[in-house]
N, C-alpha and C. Protein backbone atom coordinates (compact mmCIF):
# COMPACT_ATOMS: atom_id res chain seq x y z
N UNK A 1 80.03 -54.46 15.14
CA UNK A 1 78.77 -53.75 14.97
C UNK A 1 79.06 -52.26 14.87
N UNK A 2 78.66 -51.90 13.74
CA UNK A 2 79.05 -49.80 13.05
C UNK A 2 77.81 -49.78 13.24
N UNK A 3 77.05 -49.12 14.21
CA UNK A 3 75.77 -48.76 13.84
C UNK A 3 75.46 -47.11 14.75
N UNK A 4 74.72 -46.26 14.18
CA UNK A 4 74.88 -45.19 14.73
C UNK A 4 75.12 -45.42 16.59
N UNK A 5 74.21 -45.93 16.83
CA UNK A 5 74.33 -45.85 18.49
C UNK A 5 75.48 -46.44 18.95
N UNK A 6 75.74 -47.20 18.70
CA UNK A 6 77.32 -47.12 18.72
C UNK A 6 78.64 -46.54 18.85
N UNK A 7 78.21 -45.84 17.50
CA UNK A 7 79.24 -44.72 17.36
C UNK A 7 78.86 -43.16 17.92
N UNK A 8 77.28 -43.53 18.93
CA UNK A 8 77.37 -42.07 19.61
C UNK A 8 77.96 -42.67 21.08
N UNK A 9 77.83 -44.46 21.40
CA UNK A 9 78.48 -44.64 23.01
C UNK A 9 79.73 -43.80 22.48
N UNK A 10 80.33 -44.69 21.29
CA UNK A 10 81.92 -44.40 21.42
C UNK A 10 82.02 -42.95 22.01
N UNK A 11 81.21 -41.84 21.38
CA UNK A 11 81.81 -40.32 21.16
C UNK A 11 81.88 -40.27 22.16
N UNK A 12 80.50 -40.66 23.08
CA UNK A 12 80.60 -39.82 24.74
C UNK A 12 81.21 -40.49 25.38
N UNK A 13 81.60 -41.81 25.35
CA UNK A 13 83.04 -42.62 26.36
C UNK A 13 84.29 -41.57 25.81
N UNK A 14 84.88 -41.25 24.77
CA UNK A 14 85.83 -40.62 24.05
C UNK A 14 85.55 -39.12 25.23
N UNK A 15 84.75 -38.61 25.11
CA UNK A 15 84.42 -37.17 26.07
C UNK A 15 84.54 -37.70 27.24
N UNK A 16 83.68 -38.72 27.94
CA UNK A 16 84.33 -38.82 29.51
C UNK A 16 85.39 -38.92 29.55
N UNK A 17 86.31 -39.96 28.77
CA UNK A 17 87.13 -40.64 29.35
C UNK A 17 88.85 -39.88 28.58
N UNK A 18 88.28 -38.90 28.15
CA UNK A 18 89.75 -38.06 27.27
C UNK A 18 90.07 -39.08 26.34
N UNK A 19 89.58 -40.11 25.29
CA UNK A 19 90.16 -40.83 24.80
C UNK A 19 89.99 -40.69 23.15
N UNK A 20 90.86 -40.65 22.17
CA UNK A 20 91.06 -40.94 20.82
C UNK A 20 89.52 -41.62 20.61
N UNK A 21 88.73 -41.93 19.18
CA UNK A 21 88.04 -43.08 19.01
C UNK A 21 88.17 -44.13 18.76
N UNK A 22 89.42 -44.13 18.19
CA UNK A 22 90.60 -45.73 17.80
C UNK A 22 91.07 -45.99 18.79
N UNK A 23 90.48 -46.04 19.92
CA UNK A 23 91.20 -46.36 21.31
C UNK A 23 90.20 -46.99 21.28
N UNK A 24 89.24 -47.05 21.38
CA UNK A 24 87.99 -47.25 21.69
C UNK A 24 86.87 -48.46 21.02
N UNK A 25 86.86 -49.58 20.69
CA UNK A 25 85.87 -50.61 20.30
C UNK A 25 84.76 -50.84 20.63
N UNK A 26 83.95 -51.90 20.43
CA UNK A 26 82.53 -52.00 21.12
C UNK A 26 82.74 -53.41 22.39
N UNK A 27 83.84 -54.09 22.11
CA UNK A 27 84.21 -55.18 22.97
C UNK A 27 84.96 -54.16 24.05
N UNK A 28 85.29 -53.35 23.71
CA UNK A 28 86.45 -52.79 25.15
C UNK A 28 85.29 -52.63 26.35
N UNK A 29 86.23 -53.16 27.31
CA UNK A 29 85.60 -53.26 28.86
C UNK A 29 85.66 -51.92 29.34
N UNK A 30 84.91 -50.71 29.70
CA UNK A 30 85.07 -49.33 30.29
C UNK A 30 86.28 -49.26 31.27
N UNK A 31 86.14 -50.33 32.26
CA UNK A 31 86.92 -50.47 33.29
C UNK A 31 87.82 -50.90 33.50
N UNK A 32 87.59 -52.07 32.88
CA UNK A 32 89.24 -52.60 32.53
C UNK A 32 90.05 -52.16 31.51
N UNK A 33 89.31 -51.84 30.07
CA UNK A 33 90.18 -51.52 28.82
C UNK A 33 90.74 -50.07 29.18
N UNK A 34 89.46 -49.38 29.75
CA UNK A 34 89.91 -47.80 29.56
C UNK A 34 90.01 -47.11 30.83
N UNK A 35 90.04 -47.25 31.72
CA UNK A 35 89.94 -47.22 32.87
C UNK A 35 89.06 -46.33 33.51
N UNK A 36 88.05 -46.69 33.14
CA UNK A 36 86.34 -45.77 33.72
C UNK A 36 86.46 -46.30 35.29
N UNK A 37 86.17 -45.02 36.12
CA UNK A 37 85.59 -45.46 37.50
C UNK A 37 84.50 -45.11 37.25
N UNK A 38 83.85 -45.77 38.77
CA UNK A 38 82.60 -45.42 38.79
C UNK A 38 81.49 -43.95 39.03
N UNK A 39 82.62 -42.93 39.17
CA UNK A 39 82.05 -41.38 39.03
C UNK A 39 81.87 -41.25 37.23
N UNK A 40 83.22 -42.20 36.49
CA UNK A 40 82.80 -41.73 34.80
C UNK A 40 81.94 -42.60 34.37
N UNK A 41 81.19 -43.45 35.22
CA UNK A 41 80.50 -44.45 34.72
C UNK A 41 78.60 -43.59 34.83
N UNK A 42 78.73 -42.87 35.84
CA UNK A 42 77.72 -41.62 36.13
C UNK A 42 77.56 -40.79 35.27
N UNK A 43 79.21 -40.46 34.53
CA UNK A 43 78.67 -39.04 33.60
C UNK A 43 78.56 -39.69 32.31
N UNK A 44 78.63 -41.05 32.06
CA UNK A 44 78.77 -41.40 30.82
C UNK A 44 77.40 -41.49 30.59
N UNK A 45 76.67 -41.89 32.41
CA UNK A 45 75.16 -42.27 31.56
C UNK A 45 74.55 -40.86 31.70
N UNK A 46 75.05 -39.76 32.24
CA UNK A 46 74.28 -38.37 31.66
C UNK A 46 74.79 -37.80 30.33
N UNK A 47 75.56 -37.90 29.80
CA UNK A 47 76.10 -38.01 28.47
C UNK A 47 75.65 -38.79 27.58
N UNK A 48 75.24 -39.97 27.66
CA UNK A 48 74.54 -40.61 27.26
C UNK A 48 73.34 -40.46 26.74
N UNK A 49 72.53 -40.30 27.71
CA UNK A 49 70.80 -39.40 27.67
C UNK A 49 71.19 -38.27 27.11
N UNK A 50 72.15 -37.28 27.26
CA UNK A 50 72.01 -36.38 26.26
C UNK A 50 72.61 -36.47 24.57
N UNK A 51 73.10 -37.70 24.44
CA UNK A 51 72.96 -38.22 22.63
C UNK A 51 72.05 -38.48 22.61
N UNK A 52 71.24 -39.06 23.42
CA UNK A 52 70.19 -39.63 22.16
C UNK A 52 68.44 -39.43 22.81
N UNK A 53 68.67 -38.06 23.77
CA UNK A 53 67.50 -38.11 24.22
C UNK A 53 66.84 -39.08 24.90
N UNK A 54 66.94 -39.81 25.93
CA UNK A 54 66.44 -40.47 26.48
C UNK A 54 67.12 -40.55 28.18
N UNK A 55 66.30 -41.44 28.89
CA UNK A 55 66.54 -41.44 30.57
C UNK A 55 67.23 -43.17 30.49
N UNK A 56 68.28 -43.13 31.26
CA UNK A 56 68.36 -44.05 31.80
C UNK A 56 68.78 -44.67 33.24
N UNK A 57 68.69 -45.53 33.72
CA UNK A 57 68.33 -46.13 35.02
C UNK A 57 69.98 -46.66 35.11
N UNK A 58 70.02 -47.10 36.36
CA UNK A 58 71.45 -48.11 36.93
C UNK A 58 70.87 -49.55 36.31
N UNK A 59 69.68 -49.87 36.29
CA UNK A 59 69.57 -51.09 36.30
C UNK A 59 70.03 -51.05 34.52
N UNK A 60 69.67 -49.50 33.91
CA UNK A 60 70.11 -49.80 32.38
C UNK A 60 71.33 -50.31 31.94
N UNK A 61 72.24 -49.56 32.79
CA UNK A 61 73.44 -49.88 32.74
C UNK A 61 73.95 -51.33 33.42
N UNK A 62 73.52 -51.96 33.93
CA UNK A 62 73.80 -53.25 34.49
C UNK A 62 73.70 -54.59 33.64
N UNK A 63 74.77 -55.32 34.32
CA UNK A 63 74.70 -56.36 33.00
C UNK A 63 73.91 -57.87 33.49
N UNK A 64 73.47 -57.10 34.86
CA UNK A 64 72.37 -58.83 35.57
C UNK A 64 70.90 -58.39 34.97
N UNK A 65 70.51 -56.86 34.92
CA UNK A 65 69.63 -56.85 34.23
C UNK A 65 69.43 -56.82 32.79
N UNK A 66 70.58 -56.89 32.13
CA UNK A 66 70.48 -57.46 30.88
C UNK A 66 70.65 -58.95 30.28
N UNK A 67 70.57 -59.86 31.39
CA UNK A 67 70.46 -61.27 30.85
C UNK A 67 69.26 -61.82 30.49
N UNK A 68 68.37 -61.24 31.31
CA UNK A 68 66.73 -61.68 30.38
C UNK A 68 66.51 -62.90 31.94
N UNK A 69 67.22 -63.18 32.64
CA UNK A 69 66.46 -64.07 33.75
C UNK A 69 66.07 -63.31 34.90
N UNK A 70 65.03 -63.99 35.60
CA UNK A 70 64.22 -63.21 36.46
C UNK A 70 65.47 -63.12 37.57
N UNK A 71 65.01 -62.34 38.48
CA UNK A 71 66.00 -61.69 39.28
C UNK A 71 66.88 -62.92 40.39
N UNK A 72 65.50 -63.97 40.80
CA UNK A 72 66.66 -64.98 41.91
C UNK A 72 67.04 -65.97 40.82
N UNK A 73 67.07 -66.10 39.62
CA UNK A 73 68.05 -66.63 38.86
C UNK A 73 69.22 -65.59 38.64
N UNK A 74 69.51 -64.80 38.81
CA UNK A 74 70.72 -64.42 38.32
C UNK A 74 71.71 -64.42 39.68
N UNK A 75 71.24 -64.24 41.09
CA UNK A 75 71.90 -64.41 42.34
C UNK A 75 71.29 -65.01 43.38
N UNK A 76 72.53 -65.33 43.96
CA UNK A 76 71.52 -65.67 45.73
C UNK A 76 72.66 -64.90 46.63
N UNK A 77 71.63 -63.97 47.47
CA UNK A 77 72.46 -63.10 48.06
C UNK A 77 72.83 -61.92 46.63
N UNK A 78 74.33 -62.15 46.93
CA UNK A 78 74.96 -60.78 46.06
C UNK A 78 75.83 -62.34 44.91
N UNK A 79 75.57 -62.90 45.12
CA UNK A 79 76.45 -64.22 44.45
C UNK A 79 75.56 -64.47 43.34
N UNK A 80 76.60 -64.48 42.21
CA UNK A 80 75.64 -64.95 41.14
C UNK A 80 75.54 -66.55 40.78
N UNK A 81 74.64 -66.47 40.34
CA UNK A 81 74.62 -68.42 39.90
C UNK A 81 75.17 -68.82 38.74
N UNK A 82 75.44 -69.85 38.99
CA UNK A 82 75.70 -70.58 37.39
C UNK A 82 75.40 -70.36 36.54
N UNK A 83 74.27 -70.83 36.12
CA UNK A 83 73.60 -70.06 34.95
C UNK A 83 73.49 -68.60 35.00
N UNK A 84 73.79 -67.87 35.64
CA UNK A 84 74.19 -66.33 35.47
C UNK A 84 75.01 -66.21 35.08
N UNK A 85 76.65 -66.83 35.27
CA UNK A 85 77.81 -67.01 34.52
C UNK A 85 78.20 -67.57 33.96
N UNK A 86 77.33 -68.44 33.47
CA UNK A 86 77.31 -69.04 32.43
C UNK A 86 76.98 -68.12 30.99
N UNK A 87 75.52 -67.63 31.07
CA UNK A 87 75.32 -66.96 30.24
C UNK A 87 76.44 -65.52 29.89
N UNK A 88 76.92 -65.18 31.01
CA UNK A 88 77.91 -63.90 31.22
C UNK A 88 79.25 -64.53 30.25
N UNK A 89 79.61 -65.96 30.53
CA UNK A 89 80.95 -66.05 29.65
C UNK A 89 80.98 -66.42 28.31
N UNK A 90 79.32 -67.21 27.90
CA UNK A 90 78.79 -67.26 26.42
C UNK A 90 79.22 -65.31 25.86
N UNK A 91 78.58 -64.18 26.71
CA UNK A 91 78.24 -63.21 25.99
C UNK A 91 79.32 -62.27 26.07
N UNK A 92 80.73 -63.19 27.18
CA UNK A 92 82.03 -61.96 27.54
C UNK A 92 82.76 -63.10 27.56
N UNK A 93 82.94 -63.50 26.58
CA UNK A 93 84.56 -64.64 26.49
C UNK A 93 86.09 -63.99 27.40
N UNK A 94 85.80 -62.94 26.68
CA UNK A 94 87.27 -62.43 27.20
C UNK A 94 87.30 -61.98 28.73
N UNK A 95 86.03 -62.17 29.16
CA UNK A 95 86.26 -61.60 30.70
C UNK A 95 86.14 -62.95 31.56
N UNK A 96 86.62 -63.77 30.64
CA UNK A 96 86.18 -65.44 31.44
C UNK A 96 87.11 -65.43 32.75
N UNK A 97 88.44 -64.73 32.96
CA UNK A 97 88.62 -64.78 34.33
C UNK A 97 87.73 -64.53 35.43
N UNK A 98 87.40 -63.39 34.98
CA UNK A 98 86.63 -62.44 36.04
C UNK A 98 85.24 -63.23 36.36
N UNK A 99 84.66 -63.90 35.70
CA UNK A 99 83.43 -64.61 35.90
C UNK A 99 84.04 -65.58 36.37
N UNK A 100 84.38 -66.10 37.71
CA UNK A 100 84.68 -67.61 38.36
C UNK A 100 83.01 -67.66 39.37
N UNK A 101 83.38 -68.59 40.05
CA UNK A 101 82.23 -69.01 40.78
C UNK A 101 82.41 -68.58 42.20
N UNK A 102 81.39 -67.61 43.09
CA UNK A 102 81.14 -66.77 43.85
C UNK A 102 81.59 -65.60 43.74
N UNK A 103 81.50 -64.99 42.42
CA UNK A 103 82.01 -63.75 42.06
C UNK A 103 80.31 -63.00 42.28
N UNK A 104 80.45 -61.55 42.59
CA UNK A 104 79.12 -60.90 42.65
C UNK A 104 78.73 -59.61 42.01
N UNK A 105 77.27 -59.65 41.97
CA UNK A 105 77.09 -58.16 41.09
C UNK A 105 77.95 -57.46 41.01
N UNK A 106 78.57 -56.70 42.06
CA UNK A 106 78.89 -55.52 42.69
C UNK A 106 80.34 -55.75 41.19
N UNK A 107 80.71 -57.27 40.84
CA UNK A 107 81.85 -57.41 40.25
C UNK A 107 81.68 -57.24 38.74
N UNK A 108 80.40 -57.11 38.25
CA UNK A 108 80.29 -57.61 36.83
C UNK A 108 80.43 -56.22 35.82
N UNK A 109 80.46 -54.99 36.96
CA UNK A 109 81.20 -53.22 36.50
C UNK A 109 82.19 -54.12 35.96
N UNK A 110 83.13 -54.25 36.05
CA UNK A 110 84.29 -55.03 35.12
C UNK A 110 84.39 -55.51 33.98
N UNK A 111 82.78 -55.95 33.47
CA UNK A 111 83.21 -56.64 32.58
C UNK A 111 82.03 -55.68 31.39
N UNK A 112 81.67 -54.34 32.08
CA UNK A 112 80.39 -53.73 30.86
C UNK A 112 81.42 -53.24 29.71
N UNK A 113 80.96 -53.40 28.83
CA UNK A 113 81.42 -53.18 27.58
C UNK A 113 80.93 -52.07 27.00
N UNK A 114 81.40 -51.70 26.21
CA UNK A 114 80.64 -50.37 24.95
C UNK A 114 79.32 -51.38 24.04
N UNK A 115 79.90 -52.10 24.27
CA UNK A 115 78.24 -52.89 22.95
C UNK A 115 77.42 -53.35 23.89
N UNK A 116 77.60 -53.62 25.46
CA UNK A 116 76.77 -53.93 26.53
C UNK A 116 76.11 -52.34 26.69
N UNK A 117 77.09 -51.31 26.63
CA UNK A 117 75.78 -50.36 26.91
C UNK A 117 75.25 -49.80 25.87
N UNK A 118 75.52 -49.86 24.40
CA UNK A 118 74.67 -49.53 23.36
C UNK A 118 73.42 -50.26 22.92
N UNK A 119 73.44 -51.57 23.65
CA UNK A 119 72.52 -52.71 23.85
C UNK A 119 71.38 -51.86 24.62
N UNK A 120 71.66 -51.43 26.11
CA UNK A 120 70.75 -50.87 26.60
C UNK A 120 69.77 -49.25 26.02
N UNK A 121 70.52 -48.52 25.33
CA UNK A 121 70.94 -47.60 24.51
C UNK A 121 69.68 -47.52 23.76
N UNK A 122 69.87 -49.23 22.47
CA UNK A 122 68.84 -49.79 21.37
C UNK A 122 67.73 -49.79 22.15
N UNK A 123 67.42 -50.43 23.27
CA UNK A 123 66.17 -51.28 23.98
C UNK A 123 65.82 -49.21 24.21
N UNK A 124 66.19 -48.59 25.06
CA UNK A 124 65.47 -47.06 25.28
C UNK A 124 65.14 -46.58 24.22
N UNK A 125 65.84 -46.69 23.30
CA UNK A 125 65.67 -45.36 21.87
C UNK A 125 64.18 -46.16 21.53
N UNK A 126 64.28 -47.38 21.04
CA UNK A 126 63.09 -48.50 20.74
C UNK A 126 62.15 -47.81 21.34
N UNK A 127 61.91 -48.36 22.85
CA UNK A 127 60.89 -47.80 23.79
C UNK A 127 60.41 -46.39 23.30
N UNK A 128 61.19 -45.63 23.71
CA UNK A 128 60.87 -44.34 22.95
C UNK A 128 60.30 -43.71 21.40
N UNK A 129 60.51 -44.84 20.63
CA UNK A 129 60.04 -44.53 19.68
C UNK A 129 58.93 -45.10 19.68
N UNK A 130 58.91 -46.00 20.05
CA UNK A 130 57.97 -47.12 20.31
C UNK A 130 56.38 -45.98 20.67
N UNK A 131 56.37 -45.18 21.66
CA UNK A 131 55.58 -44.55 23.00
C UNK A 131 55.52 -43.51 21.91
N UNK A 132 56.63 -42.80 20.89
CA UNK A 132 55.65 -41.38 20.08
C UNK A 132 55.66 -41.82 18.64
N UNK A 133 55.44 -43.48 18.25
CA UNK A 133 54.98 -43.55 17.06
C UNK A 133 53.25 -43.83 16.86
């Protein structure tokens, strides 16, 4: 997927993270591919809002609130369910280790991607255009 928002995550992961843009894909994992902690995972999303004008939330950046199931489907406790990782290894093949069974939120930072957060990215800019058209 080449689509502008895209190629503005790439720029500002490339600025947090000191990295080339050919380093950089829409499948690469922040954390695992490139090694984002969670302080560059902060400035990426104020970097972020400042490409493309808009606010975003933790829950934007999260990948339990981007499965589309209501909230005690995706865990019990901090444990996610089956069908939470289920849907997680349909939409992250390559992170199929990391999704085993009693793995938890706190774990799924591991597996956000550049096209997982340009996903959230689309859904704000939308909204936003959405609210001053």
């Amino acid at each position: 997927m080449n689509d502008e928002i895209v190629k503005g995550v790439i720029r500002r992961v490339c600025t947090v993270l000191a990295l080339e843009a050919d380093e950089v894909r829409p499948e690469s994992r922040l954390i695992e591919d490139l090694g984002a902690e969670s302080l560059d995972l902060v400035e990426l999303m104020y970097e972020i809002e400042q490409e493309f004008d808009i606010r975003l939330t933790r829950d934007d950046m999260s990948l339990s609130a981007q499965l589309g199931l209501p909230e005690e489907e995706i865990h019990r406790g901090e444990v996610l369910t089956a069908t939470a990782l289920e849907l997680l290894r349909k939409r992250f093949p390559e992170a199929d280790k990391l999704l085993v069974e009693g793995v938890t939120r706190k774990h799924l930072a591991a597996v956000l991607t550049v096209e997982a957060v340009a996903v959230s990215v689309r859904k704000k800019v939308a909204e936003k255009e959405e609210g001053n058209g």
